[in-house]
PDB file of N, CA and C in Angstrom:
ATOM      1  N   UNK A   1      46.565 -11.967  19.094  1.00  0.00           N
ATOM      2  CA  UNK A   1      45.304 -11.287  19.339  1.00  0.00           C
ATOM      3  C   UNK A   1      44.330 -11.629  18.214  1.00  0.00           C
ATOM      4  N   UNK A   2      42.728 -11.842  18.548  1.00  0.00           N
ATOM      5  CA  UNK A   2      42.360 -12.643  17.693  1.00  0.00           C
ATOM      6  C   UNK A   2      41.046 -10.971  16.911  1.00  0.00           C
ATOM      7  N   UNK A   3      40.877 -11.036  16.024  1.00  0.00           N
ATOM      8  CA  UNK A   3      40.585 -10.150  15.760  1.00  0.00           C
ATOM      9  C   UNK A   3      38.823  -9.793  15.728  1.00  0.00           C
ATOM     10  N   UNK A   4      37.841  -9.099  15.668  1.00  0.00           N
ATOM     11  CA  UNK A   4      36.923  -8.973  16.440  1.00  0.00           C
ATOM     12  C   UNK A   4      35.980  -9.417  14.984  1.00  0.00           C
ATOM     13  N   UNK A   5      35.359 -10.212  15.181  1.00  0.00           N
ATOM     14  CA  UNK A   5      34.947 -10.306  13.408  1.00  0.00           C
ATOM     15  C   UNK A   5      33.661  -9.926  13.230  1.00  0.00           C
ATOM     16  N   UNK A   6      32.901  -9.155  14.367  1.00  0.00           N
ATOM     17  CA  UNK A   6      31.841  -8.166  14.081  1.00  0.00           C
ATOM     18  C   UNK A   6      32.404  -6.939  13.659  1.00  0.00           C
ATOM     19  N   UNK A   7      31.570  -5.909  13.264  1.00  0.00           N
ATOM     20  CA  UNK A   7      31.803  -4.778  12.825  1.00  0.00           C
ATOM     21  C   UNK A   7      30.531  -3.544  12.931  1.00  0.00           C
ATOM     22  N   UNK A   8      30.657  -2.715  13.382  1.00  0.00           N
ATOM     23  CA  UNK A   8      29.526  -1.431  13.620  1.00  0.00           C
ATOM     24  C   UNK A   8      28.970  -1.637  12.563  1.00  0.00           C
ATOM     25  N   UNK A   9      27.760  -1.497  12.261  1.00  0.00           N
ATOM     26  CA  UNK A   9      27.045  -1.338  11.068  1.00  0.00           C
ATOM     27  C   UNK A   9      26.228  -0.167  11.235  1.00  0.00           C
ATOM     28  N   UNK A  10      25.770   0.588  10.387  1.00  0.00           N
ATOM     29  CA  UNK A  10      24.765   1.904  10.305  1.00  0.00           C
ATOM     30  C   UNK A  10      24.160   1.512   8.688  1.00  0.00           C
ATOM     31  N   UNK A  11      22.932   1.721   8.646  1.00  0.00           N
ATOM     32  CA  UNK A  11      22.153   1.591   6.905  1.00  0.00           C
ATOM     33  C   UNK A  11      23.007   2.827   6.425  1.00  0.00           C
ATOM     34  N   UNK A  12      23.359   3.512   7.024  1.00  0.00           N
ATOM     35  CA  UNK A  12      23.546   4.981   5.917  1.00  0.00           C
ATOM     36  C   UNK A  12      25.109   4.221   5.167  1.00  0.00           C
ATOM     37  N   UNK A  13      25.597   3.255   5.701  1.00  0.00           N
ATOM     38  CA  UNK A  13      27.252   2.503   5.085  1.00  0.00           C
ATOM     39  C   UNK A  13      27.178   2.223   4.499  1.00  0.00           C
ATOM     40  N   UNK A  14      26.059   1.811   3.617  1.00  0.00           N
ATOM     41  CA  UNK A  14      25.933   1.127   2.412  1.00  0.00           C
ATOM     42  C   UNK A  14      24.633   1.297   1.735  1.00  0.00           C
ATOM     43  N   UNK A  15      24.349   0.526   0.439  1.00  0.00           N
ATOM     44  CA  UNK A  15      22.720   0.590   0.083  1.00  0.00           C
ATOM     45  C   UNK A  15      22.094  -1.129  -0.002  1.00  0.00           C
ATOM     46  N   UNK A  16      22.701  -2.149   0.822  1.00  0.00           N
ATOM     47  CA  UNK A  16      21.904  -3.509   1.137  1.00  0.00           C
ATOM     48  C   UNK A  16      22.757  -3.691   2.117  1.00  0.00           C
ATOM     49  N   UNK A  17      22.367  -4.488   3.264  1.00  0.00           N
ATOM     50  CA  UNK A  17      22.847  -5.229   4.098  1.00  0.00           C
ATOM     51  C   UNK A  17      21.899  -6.673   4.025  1.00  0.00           C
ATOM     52  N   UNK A  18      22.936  -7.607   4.856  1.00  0.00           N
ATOM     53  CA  UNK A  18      23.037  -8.967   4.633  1.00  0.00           C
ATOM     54  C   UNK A  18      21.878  -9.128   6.114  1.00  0.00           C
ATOM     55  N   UNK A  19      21.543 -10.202   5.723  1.00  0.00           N
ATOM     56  CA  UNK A  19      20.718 -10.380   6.906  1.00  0.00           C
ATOM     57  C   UNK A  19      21.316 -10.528   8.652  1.00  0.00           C
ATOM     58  N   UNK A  20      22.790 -10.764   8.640  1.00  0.00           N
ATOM     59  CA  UNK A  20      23.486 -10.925   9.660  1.00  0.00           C
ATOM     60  C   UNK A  20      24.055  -9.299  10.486  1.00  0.00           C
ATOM     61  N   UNK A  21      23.726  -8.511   9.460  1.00  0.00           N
ATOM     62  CA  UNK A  21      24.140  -7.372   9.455  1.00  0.00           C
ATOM     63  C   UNK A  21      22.732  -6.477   9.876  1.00  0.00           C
ATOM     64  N   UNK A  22      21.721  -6.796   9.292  1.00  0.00           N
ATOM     65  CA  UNK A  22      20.439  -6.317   9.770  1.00  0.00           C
ATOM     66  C   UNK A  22      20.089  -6.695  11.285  1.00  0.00           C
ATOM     67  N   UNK A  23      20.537  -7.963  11.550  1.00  0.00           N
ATOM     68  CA  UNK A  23      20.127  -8.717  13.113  1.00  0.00           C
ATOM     69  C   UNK A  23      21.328  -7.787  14.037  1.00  0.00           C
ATOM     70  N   UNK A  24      22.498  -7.510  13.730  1.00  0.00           N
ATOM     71  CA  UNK A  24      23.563  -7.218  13.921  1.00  0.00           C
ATOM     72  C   UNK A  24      23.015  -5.387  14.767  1.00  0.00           C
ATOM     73  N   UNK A  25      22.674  -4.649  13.530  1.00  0.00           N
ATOM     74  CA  UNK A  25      22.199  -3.572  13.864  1.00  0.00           C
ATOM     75  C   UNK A  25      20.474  -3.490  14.487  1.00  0.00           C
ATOM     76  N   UNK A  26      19.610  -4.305  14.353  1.00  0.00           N
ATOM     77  CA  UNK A  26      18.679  -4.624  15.425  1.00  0.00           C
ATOM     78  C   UNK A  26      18.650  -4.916  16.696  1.00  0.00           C
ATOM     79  N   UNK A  27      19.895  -5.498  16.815  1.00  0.00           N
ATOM     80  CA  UNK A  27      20.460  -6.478  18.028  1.00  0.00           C
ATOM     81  C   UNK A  27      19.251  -7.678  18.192  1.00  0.00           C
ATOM     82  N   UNK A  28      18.855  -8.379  17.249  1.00  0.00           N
ATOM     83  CA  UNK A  28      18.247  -9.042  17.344  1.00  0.00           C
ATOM     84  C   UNK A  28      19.046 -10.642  16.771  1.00  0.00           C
ATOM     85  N   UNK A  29      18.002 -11.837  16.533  1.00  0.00           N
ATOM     86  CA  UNK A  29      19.049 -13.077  16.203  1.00  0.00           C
ATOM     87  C   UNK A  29      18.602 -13.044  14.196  1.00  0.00           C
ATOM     88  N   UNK A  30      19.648 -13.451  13.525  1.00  0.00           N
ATOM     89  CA  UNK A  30      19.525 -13.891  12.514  1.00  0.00           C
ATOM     90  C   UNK A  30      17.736 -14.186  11.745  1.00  0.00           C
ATOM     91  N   UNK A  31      17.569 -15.664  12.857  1.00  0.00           N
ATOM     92  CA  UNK A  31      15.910 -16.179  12.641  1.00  0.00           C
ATOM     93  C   UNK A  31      15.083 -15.097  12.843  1.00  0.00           C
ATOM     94  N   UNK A  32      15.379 -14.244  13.802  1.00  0.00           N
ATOM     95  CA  UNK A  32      13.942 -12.786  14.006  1.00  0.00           C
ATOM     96  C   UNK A  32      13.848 -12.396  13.263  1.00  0.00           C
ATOM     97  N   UNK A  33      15.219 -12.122  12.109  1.00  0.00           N
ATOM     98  CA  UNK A  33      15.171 -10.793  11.147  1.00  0.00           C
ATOM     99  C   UNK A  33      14.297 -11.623  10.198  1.00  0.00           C
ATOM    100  N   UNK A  34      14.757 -12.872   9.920  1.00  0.00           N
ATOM    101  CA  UNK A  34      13.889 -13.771   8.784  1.00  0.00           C
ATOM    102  C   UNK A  34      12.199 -13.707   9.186  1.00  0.00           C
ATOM    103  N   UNK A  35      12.238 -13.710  10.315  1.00  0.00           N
ATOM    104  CA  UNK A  35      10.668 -13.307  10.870  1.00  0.00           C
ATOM    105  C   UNK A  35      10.101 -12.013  10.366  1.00  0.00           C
ATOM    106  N   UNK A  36      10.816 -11.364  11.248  1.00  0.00           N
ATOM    107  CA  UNK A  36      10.264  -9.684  10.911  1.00  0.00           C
ATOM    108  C   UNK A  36      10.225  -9.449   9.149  1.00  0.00           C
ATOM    109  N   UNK A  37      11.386 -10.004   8.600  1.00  0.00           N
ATOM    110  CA  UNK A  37      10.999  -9.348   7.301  1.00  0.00           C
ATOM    111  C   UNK A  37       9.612 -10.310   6.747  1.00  0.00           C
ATOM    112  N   UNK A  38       9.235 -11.653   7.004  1.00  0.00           N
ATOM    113  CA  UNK A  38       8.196 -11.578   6.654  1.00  0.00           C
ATOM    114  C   UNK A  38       7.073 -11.289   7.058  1.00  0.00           C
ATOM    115  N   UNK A  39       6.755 -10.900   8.638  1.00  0.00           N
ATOM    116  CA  UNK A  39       5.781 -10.344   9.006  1.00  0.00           C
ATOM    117  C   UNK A  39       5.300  -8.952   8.425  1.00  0.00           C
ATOM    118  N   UNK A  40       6.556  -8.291   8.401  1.00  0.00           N
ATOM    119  CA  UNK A  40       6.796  -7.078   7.618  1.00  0.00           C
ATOM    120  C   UNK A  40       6.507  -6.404   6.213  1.00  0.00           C
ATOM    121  N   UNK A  41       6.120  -7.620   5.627  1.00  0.00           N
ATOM    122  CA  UNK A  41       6.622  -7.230   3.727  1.00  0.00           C
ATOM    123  C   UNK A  41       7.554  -6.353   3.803  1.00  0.00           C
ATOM    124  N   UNK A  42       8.787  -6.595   4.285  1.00  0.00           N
ATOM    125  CA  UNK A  42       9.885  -5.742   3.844  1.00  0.00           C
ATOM    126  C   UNK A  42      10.464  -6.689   2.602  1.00  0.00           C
ATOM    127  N   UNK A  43      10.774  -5.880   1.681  1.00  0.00           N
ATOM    128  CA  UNK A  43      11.553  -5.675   0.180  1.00  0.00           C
ATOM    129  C   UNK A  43      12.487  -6.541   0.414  1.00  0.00           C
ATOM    130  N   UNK A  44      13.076  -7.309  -0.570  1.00  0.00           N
ATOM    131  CA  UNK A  44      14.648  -7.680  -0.161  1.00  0.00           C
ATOM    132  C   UNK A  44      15.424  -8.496  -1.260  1.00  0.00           C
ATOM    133  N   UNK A  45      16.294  -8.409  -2.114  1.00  0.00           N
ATOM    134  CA  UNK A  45      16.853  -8.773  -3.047  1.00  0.00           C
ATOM    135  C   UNK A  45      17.728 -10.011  -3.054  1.00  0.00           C
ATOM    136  N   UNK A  46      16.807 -10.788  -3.917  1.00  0.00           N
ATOM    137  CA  UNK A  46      17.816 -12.488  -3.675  1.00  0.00           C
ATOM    138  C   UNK A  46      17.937 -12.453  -4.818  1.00  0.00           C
ATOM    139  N   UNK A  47      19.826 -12.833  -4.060  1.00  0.00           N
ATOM    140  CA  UNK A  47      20.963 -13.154  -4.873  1.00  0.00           C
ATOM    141  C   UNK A  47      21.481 -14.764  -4.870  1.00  0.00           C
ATOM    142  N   UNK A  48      20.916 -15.600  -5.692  1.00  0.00           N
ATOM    143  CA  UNK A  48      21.405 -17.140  -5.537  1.00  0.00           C
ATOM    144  C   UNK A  48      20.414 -17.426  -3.827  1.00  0.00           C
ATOM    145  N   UNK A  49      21.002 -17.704  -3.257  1.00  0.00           N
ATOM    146  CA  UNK A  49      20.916 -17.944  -1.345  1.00  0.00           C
ATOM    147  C   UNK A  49      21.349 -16.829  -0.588  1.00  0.00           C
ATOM    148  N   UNK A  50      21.790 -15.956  -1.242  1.00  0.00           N
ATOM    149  CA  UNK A  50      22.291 -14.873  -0.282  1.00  0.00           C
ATOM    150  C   UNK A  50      20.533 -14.196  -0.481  1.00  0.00           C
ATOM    151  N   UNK A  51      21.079 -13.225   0.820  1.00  0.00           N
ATOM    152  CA  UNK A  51      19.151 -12.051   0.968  1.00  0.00           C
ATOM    153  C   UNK A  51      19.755 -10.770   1.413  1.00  0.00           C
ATOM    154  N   UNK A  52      19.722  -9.627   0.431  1.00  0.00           N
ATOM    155  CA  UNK A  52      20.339  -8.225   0.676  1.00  0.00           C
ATOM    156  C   UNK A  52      18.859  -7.821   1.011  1.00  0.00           C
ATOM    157  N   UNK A  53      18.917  -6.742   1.987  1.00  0.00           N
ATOM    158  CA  UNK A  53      17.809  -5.983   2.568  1.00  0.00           C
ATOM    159  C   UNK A  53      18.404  -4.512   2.567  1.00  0.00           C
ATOM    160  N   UNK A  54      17.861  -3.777   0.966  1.00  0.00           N
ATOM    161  CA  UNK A  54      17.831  -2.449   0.533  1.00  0.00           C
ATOM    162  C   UNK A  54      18.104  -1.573   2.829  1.00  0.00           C
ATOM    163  N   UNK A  55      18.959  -0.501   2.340  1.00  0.00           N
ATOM    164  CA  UNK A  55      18.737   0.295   3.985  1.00  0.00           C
ATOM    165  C   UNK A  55      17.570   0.883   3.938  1.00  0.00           C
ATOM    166  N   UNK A  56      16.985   1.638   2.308  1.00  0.00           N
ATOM    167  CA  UNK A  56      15.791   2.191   3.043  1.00  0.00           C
ATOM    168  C   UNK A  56      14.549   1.592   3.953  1.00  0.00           C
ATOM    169  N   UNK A  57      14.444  -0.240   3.673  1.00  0.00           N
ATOM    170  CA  UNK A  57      13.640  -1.011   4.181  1.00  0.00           C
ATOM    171  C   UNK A  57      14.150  -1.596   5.212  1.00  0.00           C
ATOM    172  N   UNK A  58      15.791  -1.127   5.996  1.00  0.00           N
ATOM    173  CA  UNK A  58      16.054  -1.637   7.045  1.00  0.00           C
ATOM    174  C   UNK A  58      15.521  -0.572   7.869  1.00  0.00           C
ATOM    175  N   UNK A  59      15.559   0.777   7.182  1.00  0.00           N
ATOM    176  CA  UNK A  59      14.953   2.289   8.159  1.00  0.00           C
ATOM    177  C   UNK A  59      13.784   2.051   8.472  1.00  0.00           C
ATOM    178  N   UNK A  60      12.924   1.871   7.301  1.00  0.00           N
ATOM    179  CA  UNK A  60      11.241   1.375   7.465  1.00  0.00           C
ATOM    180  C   UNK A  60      10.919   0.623   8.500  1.00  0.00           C
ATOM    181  N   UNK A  61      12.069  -1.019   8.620  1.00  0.00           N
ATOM    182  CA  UNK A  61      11.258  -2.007   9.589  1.00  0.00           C
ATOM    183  C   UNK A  61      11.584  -1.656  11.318  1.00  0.00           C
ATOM    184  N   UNK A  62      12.847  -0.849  11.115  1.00  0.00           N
ATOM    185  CA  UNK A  62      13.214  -0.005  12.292  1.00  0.00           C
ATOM    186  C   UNK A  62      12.210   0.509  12.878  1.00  0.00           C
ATOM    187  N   UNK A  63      11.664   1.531  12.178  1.00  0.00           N
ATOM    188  CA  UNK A  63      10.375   2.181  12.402  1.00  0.00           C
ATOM    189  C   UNK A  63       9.405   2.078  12.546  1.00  0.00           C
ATOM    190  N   UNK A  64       8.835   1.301  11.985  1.00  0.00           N
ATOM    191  CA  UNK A  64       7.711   0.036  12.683  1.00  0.00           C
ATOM    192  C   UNK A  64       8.001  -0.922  13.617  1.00  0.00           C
ATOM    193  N   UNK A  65       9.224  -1.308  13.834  1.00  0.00           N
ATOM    194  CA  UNK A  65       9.284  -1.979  15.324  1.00  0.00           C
ATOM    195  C   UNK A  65       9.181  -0.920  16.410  1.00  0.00           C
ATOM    196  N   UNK A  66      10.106  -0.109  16.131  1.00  0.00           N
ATOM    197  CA  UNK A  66       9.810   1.243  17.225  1.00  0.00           C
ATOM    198  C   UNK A  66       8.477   2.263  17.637  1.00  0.00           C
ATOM    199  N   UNK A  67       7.181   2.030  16.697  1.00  0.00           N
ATOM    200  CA  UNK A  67       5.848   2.397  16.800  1.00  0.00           C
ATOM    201  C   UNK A  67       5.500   1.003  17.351  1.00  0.00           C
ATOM    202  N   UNK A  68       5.486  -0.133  16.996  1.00  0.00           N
ATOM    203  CA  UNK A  68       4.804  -1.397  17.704  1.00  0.00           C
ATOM    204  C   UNK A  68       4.890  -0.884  19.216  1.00  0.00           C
ATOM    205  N   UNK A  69       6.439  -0.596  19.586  1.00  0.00           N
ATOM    206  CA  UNK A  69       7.027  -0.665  20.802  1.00  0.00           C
ATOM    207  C   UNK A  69       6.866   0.040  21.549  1.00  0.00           C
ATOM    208  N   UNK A  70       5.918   1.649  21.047  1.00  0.00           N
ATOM    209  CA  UNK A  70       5.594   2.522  21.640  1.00  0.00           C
ATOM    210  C   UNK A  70       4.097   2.756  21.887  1.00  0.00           C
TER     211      UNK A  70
END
């Protein structure tokens, strides 16, 4: 049995998620999130090539996609 190599994500699990993890809990693709965060000025902490995105600015861009959308 091969094992499921996604995983539930919620911002409240941690205090950065990875950008795969942000698209993950958006349900959006990888490239959008790289979009949205710069359409966005959302915050985001680079490490070498890696890109952590603080949860309070994954709540924020949540929230502004969900007012765009409404």
């Amino acid at each position: 049995m091969t094992k499921n190599r996604f995983i539930a994500v919620s911002p409240e699990s941690t205090d950065y998620l990875t950008t795969a993890e942000l698209a993950q809990y958006l349900s959006v693709s990888r490239s959008t999130v790289h979009r949205l965060l710069r359409k966005h000025n959302i915050r985001v902490m680079q490490l070498g090539k890696r890109m952590r995105v603080p949860t309070a600015e994954a709540e924020r861009l949540e929230a502004e996609l969900y007012r765009e959308l409404s």
